[in-house]
Every structure is written in C-alpha cells, then in structure tokens.
Protein backbone atom coordinates (compact mmCIF):
# COMPACT_ATOMS: atom_id res chain seq x y z
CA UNK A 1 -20.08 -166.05 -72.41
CA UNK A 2 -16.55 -165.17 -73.60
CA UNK A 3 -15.05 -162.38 -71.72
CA UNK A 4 -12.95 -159.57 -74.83
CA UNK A 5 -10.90 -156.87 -74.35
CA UNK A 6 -11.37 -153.24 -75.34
CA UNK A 7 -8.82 -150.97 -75.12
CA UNK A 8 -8.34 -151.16 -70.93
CA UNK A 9 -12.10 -152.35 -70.74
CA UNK A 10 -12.83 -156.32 -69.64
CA UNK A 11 -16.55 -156.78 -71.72
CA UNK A 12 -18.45 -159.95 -71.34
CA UNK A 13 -18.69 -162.64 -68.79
CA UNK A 14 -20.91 -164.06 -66.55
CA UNK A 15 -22.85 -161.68 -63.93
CA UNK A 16 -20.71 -158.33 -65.62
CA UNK A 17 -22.08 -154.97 -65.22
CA UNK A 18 -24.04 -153.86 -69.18
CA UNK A 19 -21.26 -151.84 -70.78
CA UNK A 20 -22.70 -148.48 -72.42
CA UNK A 21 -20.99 -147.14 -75.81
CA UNK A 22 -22.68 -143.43 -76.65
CA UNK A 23 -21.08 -140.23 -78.19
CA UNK A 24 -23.14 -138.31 -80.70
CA UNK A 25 -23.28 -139.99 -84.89
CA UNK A 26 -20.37 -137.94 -86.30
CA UNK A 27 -17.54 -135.30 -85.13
CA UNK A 28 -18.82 -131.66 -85.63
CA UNK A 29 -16.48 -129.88 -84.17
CA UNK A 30 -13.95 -130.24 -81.14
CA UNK A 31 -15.45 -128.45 -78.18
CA UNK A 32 -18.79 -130.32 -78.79
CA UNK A 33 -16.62 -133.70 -79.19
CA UNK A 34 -15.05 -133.24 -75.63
CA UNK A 35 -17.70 -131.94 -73.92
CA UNK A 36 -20.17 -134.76 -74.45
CA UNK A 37 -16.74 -137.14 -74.27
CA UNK A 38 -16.94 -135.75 -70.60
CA UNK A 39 -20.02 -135.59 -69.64
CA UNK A 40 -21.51 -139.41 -71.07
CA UNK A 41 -17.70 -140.58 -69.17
CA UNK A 42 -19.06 -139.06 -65.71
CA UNK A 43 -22.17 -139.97 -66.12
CA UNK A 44 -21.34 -143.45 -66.45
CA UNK A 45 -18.33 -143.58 -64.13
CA UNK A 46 -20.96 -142.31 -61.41
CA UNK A 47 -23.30 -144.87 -62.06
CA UNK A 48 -20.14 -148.02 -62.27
CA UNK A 49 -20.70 -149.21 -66.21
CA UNK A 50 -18.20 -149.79 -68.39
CA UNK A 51 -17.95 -146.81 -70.89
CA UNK A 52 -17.04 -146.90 -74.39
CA UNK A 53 -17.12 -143.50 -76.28
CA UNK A 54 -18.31 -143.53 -80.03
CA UNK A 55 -18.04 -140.81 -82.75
CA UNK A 56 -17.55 -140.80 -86.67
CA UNK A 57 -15.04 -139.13 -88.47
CA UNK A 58 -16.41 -139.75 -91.88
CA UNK A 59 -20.31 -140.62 -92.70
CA UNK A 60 -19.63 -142.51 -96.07
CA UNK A 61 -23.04 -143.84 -96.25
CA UNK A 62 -25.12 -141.16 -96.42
CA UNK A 63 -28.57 -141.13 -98.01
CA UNK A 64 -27.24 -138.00 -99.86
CA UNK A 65 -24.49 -136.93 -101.44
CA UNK A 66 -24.57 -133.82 -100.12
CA UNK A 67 -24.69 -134.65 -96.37
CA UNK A 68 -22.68 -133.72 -93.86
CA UNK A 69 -20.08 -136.52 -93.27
CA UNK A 70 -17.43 -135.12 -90.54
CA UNK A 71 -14.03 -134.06 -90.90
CA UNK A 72 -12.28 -137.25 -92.69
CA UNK A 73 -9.47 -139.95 -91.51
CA UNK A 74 -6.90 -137.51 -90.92
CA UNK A 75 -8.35 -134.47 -88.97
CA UNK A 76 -11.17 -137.19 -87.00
CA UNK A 77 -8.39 -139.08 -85.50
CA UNK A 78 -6.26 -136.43 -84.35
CA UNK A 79 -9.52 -135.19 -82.20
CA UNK A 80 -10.66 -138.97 -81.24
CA UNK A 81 -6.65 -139.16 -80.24
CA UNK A 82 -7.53 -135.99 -78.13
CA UNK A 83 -10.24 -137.84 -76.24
CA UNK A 84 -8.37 -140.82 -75.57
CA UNK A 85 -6.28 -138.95 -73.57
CA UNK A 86 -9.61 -138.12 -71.55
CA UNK A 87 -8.68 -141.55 -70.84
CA UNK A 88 -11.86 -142.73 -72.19
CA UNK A 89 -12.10 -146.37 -74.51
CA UNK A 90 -12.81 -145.06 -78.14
CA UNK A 91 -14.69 -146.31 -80.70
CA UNK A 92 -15.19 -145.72 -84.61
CA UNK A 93 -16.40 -146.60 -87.74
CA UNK A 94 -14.27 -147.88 -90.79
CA UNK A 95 -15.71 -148.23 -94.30
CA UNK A 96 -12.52 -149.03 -96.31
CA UNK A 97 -9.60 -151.29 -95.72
CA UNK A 98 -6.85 -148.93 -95.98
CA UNK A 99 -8.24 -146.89 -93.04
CA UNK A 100 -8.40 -149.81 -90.55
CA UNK A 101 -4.44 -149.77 -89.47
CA UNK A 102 -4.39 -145.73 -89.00
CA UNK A 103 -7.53 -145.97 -86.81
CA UNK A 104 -6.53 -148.97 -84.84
CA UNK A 105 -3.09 -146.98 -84.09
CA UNK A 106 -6.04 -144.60 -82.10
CA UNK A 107 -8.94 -146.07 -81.26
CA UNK A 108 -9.53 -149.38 -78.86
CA UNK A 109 -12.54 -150.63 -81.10
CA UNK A 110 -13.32 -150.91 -84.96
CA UNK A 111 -16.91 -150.72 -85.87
CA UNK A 112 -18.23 -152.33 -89.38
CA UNK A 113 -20.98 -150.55 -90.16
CA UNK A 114 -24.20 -152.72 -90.35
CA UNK A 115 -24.30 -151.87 -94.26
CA UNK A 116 -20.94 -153.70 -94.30
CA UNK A 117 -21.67 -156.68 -92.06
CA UNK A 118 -20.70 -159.28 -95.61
CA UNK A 119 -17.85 -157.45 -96.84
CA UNK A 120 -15.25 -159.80 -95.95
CA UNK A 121 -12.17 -158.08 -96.77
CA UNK A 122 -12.85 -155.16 -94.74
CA UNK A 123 -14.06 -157.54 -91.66
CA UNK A 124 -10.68 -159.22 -91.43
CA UNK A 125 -8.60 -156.59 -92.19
CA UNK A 126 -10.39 -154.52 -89.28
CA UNK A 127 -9.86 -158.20 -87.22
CA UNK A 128 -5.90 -158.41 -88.21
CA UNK A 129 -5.59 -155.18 -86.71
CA UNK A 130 -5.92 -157.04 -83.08
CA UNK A 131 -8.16 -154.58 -82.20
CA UNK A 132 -11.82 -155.40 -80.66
CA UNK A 133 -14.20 -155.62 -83.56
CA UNK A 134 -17.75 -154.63 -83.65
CA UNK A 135 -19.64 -155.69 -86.48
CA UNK A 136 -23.38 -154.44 -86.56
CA UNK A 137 -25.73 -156.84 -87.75
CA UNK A 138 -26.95 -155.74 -91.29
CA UNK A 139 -30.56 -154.92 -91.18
CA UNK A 140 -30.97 -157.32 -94.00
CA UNK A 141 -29.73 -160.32 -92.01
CA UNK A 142 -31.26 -162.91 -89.89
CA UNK A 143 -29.73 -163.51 -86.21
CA UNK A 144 -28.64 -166.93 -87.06
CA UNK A 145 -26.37 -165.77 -89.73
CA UNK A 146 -24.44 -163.90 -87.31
CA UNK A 147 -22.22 -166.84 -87.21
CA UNK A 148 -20.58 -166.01 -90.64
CA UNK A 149 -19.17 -163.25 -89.29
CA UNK A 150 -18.24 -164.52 -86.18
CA UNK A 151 -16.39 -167.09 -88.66
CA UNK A 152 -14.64 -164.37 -90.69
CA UNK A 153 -13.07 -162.65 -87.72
CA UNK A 154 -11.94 -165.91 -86.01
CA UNK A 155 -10.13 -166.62 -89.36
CA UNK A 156 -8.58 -163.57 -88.92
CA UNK A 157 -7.23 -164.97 -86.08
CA UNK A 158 -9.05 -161.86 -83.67
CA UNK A 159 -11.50 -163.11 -81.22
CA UNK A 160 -11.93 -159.57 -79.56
CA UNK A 161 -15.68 -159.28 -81.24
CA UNK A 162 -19.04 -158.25 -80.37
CA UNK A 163 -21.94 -158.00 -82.39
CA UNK A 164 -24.71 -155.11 -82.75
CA UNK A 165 -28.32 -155.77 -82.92
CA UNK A 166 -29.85 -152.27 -85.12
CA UNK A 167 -32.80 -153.61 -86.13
CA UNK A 168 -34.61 -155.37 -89.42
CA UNK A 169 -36.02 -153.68 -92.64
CA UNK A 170 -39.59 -154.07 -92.73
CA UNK A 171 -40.84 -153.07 -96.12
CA UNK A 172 -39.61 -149.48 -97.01
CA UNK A 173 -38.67 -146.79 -94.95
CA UNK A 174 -38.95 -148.74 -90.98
CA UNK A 175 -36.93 -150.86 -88.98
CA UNK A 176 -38.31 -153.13 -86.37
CA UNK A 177 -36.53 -155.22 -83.97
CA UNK A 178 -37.16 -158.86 -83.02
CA UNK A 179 -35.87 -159.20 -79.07
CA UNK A 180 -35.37 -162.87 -79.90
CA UNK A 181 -31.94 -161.71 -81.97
CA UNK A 182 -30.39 -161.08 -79.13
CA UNK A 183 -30.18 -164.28 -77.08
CA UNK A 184 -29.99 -166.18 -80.88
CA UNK A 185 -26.73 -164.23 -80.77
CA UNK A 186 -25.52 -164.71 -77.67
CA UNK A 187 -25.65 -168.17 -78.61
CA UNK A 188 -22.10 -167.90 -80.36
CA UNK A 189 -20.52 -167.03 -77.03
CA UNK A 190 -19.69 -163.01 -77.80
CA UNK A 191 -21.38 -159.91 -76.04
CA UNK A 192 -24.29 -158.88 -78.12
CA UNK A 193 -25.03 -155.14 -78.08
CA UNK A 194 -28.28 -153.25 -78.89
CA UNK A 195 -27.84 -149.84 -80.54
CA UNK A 196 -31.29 -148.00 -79.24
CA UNK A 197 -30.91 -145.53 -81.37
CA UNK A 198 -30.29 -146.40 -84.95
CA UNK A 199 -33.46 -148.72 -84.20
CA UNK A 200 -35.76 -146.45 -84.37
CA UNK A 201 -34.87 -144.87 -87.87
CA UNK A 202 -36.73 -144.29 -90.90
CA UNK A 203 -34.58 -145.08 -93.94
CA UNK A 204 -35.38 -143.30 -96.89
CA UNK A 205 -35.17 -139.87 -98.38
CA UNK A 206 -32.42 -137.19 -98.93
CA UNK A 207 -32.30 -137.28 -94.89
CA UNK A 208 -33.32 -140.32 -92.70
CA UNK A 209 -36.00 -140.12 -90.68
CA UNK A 210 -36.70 -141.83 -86.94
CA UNK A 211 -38.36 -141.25 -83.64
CA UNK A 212 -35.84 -140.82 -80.72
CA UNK A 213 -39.18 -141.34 -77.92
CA UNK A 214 -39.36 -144.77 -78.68
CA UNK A 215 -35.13 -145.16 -78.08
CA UNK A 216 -35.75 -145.84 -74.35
CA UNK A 217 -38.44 -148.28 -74.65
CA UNK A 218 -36.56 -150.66 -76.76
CA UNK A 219 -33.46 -150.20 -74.86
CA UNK A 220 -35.35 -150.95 -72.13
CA UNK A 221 -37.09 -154.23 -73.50
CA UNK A 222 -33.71 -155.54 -74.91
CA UNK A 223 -31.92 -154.99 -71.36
CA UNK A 224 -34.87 -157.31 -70.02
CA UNK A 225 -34.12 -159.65 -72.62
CA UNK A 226 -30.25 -159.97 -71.75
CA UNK A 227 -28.08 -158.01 -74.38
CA UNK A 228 -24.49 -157.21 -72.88
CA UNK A 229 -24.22 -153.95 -73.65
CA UNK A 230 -26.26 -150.34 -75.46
CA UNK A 231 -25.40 -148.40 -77.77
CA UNK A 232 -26.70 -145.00 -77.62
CA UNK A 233 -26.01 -142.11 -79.30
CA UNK A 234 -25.91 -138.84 -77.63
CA UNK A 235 -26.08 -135.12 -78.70
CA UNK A 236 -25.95 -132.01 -76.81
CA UNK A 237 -28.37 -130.52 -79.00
CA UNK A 238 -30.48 -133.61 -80.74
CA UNK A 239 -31.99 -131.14 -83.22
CA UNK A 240 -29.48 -129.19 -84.68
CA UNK A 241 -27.02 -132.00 -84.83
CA UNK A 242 -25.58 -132.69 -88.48
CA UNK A 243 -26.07 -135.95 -88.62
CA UNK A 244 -28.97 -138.37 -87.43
CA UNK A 245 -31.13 -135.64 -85.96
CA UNK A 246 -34.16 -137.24 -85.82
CA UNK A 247 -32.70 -140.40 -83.45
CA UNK A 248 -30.09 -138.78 -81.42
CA UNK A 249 -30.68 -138.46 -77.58
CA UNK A 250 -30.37 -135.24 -75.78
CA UNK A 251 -27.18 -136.01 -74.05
CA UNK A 252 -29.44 -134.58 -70.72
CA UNK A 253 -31.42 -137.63 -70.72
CA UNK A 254 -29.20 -140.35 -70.55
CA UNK A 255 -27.98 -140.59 -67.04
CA UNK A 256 -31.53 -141.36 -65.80
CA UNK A 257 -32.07 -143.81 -68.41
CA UNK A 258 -28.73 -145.79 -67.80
CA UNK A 259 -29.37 -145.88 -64.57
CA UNK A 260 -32.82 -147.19 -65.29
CA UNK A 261 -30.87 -150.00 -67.66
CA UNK A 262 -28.73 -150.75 -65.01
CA UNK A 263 -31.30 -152.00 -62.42
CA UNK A 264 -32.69 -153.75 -65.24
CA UNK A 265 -29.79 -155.33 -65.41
CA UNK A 266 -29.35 -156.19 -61.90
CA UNK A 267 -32.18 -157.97 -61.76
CA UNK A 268 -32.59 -160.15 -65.09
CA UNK A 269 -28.76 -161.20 -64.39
C-alpha cells in the first residue's frame, strides 16, 4: 500500500491508523462551518486518527434546480481558508476545470465528485494541480474499473490519489454497497475510502432521500473489511441542514462511533 500526502497528513501504508474525513455536505454559514470544523478536529485528535475536514462550497449537482447549493467559489474558499488556519487538512469538491487551481491555492485535497469519476479533463486538471486527489467511485462503475482513473491521474503525473467507495445503483431510487469493492480497490496500491453516508441515499425526487441509521452499520462492516479511511458527513443539526438531510450524522454521534471504527481497526490490521 502506497503511502500519499495530504496537506501535512501521511495517508496510507502498512499498519496506519484509518484516517476520518467528515464536515457537514455544504457551507451554510460560517459559525456553523467552524464550530463543527472544531469539534469533528477534537474529537478525532482525542481519539489519534488522522483528520481531514470536508465541506462544499457549491452543490452543482443537485436533483433540483432550486436547491440550496452553498455560497459559490469565491465566498466558500475564503471561509474553508478560515478553517485551515484551525490548522485542520481541508477538503472540497470541484465540478469544473477552471475552479481546480483557485481551490488547490486553499485546500490540501480535490474531490471529483462520484458523478464525475469519467470526465477526464477535469480529473487531470484537478491531478496537475499537485494536490491529493480523491476521486469517488461513480455509482455506475464496477470496482475493477477503478484502474482507469487511477491511469488518468498518473498521466497527470500526480500520484497523491485515493479512491471513494459510495455505493452502486440498484434499480431506481437505492444504492447498495458490495464490501468486496473495497479490497478489489486496494488492489491498485492507493488508500480506498468508504463514504458511510452518501451510501445510504435514496436518489430520486426534487430532494434525495436516505436513511442515516444504517450509516454506522456499513461503516462498520467496511472497517472489518479493510478500507483505509471513512468518510462521514457530519451536521450539528442533521434535520434542518440544507443539504443531504436525510443522511447527515448528528455531529453528537460521531466520537463514539470513530472510536468504535478505530478498534475495528486495530484488530483486522
């Protein structure tokens, strides 16, 4: 297993701690952004994993056109740019090219979203930016052909890259996830990730749908089954959050469940 760098953070390797990246789906506003900046850094720093802090500052896919989508390139970085200086590792979405050299001048690592795991152009300009990449396995692909992206960002000449596990369409409207995707991945020599809660959506309908109970099971089960790192997202306030409601974890729960994943961990590795 290849060891990357993110931002200050050493990710990968054999025997390393499982790194966590949470933060809730999209910036709201800035007290809620630091406070839960704060609060999933402590939690983690108390419990000795790796910590990488996630938040949007634009939505752009949506199922509606009129949902909330965050505060755009400009305003979302100055506040990520805020909590870097937290001195947390930050990490955010890009869904255009042109946005991936103002965000890597920010943030430590560049997320293609899992809707966006083919587009090639964006994939290697996010890679040129020498930043760590982390491409999220489209729900439409198979494990296996992981490697093309792994490809693409090598040819980029960026081997900083880990790849996201979110789950699989299954008919309309559900995801399910096949633990075998994650060891398939590790394969290619990169830390594989599991995002527990965008697993357990519901696509569909003017707003998607999940079921946030079943988050901790399946981060659970994919601990057991070796992934490198979760990928949780985290809200104060799950229900009235603006984005991803239905999936978000109250940011209350999560220290007992990392610490849960972390003796997990211990004892599968």
């Amino acid at each position: 297993m290849k060891t990357i760098q993110a931002g200050k953070l050493k990710l990968g390797g054999s025997r390393a701690p499982l790194f966590v990246i949470a933060g809730p789906c999209v910036i709201e506003n800035e007290a809620m952004l630091l406070r839960t900046a704060e609060t999933l850094a402590e939690f983690c720093a108390n419990l000795a994993l790796p910590f990488i802090f996630k938040c949007s500052y634009d939505k752009a896919n949506r199922s509606a056109a009129d949902s909330f989508r965050g505060p755009g390139l400009k305003q979302g970085l100055a506040l990520l740019a805020k909590v870097k200086r937290l001195g947390v590792t930050v990490l955010t979405d890009v869904h255009e090219i042109l946005h991936c050299e103002p965000v890597a001048q920010v943030c430590d690592v560049l997320q293609i979203p899992a809707f966006l795991s083919r587009q090639t152009d964006l994939i290697q300009a996010a890679a040129r930016t020498q930043r760590c990449v982390n491409v999220k396995k489209g729900q439409f692909l198979a494990p296996q052909d992981a490697r093309n992206i792994i490809d693409k960002v090598e040819a980029a000449g960026n081997r900083n890259l880990m790849l996201t596990e979110r789950g699989s369409s299954f008919g309309y409207n559900n995801l399910v996830v096949d633990m075998r995707s994650l060891p398939i991945m590790r394969e290619f020599g990169y830390p594989v990730v599991f995002d527990a809660t965008h697993s357990v959506q519901m696509p569909g309908g003017k707003v998607t749908g999940g079921d946030r109970r079943m988050a901790p099971v399946l981060a659970r089960a994919a601990v057991a089954a070796g992934c490198d790192g979760i990928f949780i997202e985290a809200h104060p306030n799950p229900d009235k959050a603006q984005s991803d409601a239905a999936n978000q974890l109250p940011l209350r729960e999560v220290k007992s469940l990392l610490a849960t994943l972390r003796d997990i961990r211990e004892v599968v590795s």
